[in-house]
Protein backbone atom coordinates (compact mmCIF):
# COMPACT_ATOMS: atom_id res chain seq x y z
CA UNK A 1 64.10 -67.45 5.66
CA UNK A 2 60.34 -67.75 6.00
CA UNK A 3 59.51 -69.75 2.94
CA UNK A 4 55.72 -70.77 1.53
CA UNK A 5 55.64 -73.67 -0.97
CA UNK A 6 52.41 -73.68 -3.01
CA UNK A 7 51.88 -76.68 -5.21
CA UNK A 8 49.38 -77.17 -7.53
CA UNK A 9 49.04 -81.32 -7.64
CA UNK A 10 47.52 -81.26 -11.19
CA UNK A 11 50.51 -79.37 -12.51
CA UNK A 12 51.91 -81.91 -15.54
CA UNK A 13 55.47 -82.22 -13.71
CA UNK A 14 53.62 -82.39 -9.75
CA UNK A 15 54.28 -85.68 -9.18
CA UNK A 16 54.88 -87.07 -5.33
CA UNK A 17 58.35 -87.66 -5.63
CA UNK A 18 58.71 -84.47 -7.51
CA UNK A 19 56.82 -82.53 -4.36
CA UNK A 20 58.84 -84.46 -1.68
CA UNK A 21 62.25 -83.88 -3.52
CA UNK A 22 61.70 -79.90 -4.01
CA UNK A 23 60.15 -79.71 -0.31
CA UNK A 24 63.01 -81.45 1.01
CA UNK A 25 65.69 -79.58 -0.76
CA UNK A 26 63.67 -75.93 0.51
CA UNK A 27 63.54 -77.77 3.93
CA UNK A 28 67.34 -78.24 4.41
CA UNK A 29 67.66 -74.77 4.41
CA UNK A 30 65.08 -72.42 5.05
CA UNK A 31 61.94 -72.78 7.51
CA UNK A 32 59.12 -74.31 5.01
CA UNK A 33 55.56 -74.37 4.89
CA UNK A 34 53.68 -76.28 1.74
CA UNK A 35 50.39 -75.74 0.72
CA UNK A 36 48.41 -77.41 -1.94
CA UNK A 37 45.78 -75.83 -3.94
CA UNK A 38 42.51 -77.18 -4.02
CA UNK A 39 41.01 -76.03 -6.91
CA UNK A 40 40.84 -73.45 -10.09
CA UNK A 41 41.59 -69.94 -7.87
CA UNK A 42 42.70 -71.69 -4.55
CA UNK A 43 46.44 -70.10 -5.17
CA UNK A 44 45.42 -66.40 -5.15
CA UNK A 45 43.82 -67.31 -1.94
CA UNK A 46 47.10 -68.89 -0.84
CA UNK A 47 49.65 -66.52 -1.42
CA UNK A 48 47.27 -64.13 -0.18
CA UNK A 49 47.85 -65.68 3.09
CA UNK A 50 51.16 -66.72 3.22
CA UNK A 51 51.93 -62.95 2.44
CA UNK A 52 49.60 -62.05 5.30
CA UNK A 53 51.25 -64.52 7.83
CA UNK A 54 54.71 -62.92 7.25
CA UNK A 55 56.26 -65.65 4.58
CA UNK A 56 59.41 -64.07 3.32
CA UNK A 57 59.26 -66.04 0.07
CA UNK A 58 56.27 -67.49 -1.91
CA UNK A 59 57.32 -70.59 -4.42
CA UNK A 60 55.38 -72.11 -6.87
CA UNK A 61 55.59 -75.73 -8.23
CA UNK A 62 53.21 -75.93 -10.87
CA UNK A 63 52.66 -74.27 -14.10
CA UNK A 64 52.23 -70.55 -15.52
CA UNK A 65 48.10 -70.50 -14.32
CA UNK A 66 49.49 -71.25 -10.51
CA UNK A 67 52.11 -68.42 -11.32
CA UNK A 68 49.26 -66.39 -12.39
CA UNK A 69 46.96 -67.24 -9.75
CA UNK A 70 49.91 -66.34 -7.16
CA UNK A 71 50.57 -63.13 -8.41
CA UNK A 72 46.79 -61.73 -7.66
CA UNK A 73 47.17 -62.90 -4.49
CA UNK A 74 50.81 -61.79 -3.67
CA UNK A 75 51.36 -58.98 -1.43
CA UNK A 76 53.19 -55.73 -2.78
CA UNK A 77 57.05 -56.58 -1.82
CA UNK A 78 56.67 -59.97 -0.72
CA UNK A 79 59.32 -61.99 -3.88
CA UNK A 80 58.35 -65.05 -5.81
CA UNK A 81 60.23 -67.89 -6.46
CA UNK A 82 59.48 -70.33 -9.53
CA UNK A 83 60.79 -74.21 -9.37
CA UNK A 84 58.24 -75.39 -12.54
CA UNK A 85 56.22 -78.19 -12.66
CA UNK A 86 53.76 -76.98 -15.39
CA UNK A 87 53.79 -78.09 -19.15
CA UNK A 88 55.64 -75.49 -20.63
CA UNK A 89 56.70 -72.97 -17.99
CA UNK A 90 56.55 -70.02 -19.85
CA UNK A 91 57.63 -67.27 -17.27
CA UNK A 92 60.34 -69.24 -15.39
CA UNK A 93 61.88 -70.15 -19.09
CA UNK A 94 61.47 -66.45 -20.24
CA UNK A 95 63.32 -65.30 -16.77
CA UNK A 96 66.62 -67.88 -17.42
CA UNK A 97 65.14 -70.19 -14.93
CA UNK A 98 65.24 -74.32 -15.28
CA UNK A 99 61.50 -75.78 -16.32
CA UNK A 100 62.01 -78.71 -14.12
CA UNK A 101 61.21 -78.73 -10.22
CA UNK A 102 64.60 -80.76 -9.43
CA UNK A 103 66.63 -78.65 -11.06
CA UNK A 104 64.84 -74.81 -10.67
CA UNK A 105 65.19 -75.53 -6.96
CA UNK A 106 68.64 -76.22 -7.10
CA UNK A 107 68.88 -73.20 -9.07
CA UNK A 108 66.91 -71.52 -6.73
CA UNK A 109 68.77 -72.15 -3.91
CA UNK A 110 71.91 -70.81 -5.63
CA UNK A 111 70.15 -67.62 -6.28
CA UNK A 112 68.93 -66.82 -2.85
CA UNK A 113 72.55 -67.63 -1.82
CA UNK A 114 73.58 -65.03 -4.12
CA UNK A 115 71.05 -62.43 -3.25
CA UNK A 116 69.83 -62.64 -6.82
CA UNK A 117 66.47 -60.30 -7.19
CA UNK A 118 65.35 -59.26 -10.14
CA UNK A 119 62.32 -56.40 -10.26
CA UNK A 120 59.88 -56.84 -13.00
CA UNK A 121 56.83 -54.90 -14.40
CA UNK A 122 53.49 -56.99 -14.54
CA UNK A 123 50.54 -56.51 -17.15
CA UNK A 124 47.08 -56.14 -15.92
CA UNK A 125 44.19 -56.88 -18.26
CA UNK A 126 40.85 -55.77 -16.64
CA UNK A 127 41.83 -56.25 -12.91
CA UNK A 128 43.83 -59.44 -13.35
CA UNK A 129 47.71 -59.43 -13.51
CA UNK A 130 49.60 -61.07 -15.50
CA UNK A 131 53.71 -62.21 -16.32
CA UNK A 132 53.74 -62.53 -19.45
CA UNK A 133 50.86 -62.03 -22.22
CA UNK A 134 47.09 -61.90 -22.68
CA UNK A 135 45.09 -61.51 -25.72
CA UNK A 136 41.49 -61.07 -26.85
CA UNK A 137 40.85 -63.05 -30.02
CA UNK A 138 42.09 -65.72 -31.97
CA UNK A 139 45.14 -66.93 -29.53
CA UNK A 140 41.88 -66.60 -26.56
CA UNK A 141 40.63 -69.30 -28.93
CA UNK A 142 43.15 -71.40 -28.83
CA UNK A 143 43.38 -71.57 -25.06
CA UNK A 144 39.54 -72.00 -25.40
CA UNK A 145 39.59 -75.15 -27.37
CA UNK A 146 42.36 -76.67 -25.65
CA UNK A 147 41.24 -76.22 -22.77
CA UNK A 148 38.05 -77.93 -23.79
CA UNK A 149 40.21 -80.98 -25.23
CA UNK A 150 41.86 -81.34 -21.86
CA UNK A 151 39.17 -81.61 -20.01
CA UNK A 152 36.81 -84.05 -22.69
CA UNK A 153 40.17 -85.93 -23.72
CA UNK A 154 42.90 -85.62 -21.08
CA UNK A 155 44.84 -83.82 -24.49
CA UNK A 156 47.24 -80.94 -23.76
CA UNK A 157 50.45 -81.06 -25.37
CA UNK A 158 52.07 -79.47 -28.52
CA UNK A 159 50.31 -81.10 -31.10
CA UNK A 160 46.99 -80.38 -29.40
CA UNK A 161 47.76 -76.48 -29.65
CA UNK A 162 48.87 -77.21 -33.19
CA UNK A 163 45.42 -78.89 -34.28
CA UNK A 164 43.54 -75.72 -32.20
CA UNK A 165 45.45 -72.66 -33.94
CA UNK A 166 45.12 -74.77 -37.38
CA UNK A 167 41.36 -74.81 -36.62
CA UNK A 168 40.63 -71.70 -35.33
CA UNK A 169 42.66 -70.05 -38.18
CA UNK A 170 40.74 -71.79 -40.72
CA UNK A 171 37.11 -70.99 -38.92
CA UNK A 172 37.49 -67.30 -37.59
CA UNK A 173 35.16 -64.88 -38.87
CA UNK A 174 36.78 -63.30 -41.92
CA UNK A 175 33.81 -61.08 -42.52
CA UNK A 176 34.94 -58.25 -41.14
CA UNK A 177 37.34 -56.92 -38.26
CA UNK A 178 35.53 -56.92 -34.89
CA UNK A 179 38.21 -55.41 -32.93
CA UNK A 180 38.96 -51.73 -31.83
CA UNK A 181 42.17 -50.97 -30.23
CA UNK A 182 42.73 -47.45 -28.50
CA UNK A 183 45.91 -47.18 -27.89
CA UNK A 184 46.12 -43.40 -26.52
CA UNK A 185 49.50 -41.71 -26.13
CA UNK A 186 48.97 -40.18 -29.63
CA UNK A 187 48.71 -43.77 -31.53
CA UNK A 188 45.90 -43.58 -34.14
CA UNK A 189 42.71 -46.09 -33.17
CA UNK A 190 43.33 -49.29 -34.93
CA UNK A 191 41.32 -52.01 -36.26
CA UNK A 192 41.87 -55.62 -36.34
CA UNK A 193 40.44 -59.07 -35.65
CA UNK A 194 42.75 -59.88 -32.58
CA UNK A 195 45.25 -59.08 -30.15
CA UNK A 196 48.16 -60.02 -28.29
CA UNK A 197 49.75 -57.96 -25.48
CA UNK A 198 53.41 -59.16 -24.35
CA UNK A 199 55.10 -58.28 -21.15
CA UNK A 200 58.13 -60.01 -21.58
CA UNK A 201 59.85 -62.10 -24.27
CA UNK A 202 58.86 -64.67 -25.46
CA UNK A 203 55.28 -64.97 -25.77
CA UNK A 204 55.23 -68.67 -25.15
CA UNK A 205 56.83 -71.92 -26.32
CA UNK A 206 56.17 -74.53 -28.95
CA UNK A 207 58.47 -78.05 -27.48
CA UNK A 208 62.11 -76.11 -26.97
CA UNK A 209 61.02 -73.39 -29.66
CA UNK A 210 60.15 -70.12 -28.26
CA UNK A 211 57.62 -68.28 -30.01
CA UNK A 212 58.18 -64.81 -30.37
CA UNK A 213 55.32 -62.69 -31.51
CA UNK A 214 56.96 -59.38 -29.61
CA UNK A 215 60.48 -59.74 -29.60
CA UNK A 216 61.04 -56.19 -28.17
CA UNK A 217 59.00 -56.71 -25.28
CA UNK A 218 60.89 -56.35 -21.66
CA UNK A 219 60.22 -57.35 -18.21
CA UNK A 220 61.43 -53.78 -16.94
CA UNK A 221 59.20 -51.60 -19.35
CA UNK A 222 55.60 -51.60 -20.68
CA UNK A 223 53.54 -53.96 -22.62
CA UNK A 224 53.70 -54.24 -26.72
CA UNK A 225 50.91 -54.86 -28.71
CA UNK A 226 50.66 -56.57 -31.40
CA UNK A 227 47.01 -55.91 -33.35
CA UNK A 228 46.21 -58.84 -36.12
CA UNK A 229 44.90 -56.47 -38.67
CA UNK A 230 45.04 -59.99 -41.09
CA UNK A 231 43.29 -63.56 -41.48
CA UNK A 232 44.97 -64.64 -45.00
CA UNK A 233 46.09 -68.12 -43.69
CA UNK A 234 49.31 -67.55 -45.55
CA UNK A 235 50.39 -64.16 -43.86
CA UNK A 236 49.92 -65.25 -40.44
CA UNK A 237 51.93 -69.02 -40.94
CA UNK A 238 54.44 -66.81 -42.85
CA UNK A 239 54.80 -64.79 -39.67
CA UNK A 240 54.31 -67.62 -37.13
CA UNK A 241 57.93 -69.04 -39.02
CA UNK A 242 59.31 -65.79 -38.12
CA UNK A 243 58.23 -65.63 -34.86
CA UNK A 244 59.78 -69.24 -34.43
CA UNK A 245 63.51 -68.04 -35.83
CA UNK A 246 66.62 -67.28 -34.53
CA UNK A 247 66.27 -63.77 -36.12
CA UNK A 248 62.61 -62.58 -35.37
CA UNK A 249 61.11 -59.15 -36.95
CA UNK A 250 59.63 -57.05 -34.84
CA UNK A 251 56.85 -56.62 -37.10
CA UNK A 252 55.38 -58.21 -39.84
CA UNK A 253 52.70 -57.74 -42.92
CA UNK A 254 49.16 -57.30 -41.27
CA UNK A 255 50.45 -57.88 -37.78
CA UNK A 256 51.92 -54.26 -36.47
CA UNK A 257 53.22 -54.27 -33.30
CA UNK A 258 52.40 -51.10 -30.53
CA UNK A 259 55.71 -50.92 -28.55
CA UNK A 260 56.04 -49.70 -24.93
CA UNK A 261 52.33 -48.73 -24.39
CA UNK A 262 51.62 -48.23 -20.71
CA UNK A 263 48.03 -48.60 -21.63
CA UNK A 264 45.46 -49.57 -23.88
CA UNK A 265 41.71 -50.32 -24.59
CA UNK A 266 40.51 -53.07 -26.83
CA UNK A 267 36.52 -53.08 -27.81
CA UNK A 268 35.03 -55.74 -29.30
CA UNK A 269 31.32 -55.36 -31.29
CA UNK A 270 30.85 -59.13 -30.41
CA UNK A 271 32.19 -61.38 -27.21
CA UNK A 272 35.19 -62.63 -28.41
CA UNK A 273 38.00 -64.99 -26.20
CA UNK A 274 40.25 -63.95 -23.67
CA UNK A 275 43.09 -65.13 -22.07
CA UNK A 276 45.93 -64.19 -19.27
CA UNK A 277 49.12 -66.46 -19.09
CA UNK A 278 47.74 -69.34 -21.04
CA UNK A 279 44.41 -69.32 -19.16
CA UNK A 280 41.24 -68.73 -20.78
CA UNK A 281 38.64 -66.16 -18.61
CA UNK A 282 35.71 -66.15 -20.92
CA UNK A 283 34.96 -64.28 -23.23
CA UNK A 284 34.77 -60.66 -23.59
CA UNK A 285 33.63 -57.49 -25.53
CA UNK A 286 35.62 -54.98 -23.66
CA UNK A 287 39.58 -55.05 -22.09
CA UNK A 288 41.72 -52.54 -20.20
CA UNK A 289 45.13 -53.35 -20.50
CA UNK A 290 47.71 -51.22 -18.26
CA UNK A 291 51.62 -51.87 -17.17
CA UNK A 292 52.63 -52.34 -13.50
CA UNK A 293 56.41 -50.77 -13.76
CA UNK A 294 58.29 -52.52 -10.79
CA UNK A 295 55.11 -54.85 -9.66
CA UNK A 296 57.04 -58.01 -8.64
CA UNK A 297 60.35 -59.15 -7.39
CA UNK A 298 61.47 -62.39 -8.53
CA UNK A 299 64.77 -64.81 -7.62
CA UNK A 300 66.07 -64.95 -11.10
CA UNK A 301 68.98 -63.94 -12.95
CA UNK A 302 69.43 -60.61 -14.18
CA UNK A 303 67.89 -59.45 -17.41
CA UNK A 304 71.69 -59.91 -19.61
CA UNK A 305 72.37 -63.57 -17.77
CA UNK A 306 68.99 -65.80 -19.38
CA UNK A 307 70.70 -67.76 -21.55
CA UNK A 308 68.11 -67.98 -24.49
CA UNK A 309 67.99 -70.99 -26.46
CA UNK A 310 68.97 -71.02 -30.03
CA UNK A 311 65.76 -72.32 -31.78
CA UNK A 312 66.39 -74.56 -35.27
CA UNK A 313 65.21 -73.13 -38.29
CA UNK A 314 64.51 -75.90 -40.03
CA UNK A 315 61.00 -75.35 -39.17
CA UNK A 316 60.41 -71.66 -40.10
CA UNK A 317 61.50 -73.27 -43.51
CA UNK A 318 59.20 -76.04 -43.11
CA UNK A 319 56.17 -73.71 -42.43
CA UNK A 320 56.72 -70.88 -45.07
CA UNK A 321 60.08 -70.97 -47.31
CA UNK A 322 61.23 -67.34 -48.06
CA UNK A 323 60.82 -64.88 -45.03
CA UNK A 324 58.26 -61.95 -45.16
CA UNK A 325 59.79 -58.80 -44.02
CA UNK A 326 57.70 -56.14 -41.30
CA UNK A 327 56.60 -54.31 -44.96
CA UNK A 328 56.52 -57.14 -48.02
CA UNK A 329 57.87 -60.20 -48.78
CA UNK A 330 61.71 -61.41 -49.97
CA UNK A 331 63.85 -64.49 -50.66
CA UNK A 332 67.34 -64.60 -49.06
């Protein structure tokens, strides 16, 4: 098989041994070609041409923005294949796969000896796809001001998305609701202060904790959306805890979630962030969000064999006590 390897070198588990192992390993049995990305965008230009050059398989080693980059660049039919090699791996983990390049291409290699496909849908938020989530608001925020950390203090790890959500929750503008979300399909417009669009499940991961903000989201239907229609501080940690359990809600007070919405348009009366796949894009006034039923194949696992796991719930007592229910709160 015709296989295209497409590192990205800054990815946080890219090291040279790393790259060497994983290319070796791809070598031994399929006909290999790595490229390295240069710079922010390089991998949509990449796959673009490894697609165009007849590669039979794209893989990425490095983390969910390569993935992101690959997949608007990725020819209609051509599959992806995910070995890690970013921070926290958030599509690769969601899809069953191993976050660490040693052992997703061992895993890898299994599946293509299997003839293990699986056929996804992708989100698209104004022209750019995504795997997994996007949101316009207060998690585009987040991404903003970590991203600024990384680059002015080489910080980007758990605690520094702790410190940003802390921060932004306790500086957003409270005054009033700057959002508009038209659903269509016979939803009701809704108001809000953010949202969060989810593709798959989960949203993204704090450490081993996955953090689950649509927990009915699938990779074979449309996008949920979930519209912050709340700031209270104590709401949205309360919710946060729940989103961190074993049990999740699929709702909670303030935060409804849309489900299954093959569309949607979000209007802003002031620029507020945005992000795709962890990756902040500016920031924005208007979206168009849309689902791309059957957009991707991917070597994975089917959708009953990701083993999830279990997260410990010793911290969804830590951050709130009692659990809120999707309509009020109550003690167990």
């Amino acid at each position: 098989m015709r296989v295209v390897l497409v590192v990205n070198p800054a990815g946080t588990r890219v090291r040279a041994p790393t790259r060497a192992r994983v290319g070796a390993m791809l070598a031994a049995r399929h006909e290999l070609t790595v490229v390295q990305t240069r710079d922010r965008g390089h991998a949509t230009e990449l796959a673009g041409e490894a697609a165009a050059d007849g590669a039979e398989l794209v893989v990425v080693l490095g983390g969910d923005g390569t993935v992101n980059e690959v997949l608007n660049g990725l020819a209609e039919g051509t599959p992806l294949g995910l070995v890690g090699g970013g921070k926290t791996n958030v599509f690769a983990r969601a899809l069953g796969l191993p976050p660490h390049p040693v052992a997703a291409t061992a895993r890898l290699l299994e599946l293509l000896d299997a003839g293990a496909r699986r056929t996804v849908s992708l989100g698209e938020a104004s022209g750019r796809r995504f795997a997994f989530g996007a949101g316009l608001g207060l998690d585009g925020a987040v991404v903003r001001e970590v991203e600024r950390w990384r680059r002015s203090l080489g910080l980007h790890d758990d605690a520094a998305y702790l410190v940003a959500g802390l921060h932004t929750l306790a500086t957003w503008d409270r005054t009033r609701p700057r959002l508009t979300v038209h659903p269509g399909g016979g939803h009701a417009v809704m108001h809000g202060y953010f949202a969060i669009a989810g593709n798959g499940d989960p949203y993204t991961y704090m450490g081993g904790l996955p953090l689950r903000p649509t927990p009915d989201a699938r990779f074979e239907a449309d996008l949920d959306l979930l519209v912050g229609q709340t700031m209270s501080p104590r709401l949205i940690l309360r919710a946060l805890a729940g989103m961190l359990s074993a049990r999740p809600l699929p709702a909670y007070q303030g935060l409804p979630v849309l489900h299954d919405l093959p569309e949607c348009r979000l209007e802003a009366d002031v620029p507020l962030p945005f992000q795709v796949d962890g990756e902040y894009l500016g920031d924005r006034t208007t979206v168009r969000l849309r689902s791309l039923p059957g957009a991707l194949t991917v070597v994975a696992p089917g959708a009953g064999q990701a083993r999830r796991r279990r997260p410990r719930r010793t911290v969804a007592r830590w951050l709130t006590g009692p659990p809120l229910t999707a309509c009020g709160w109550e003690g167990r």
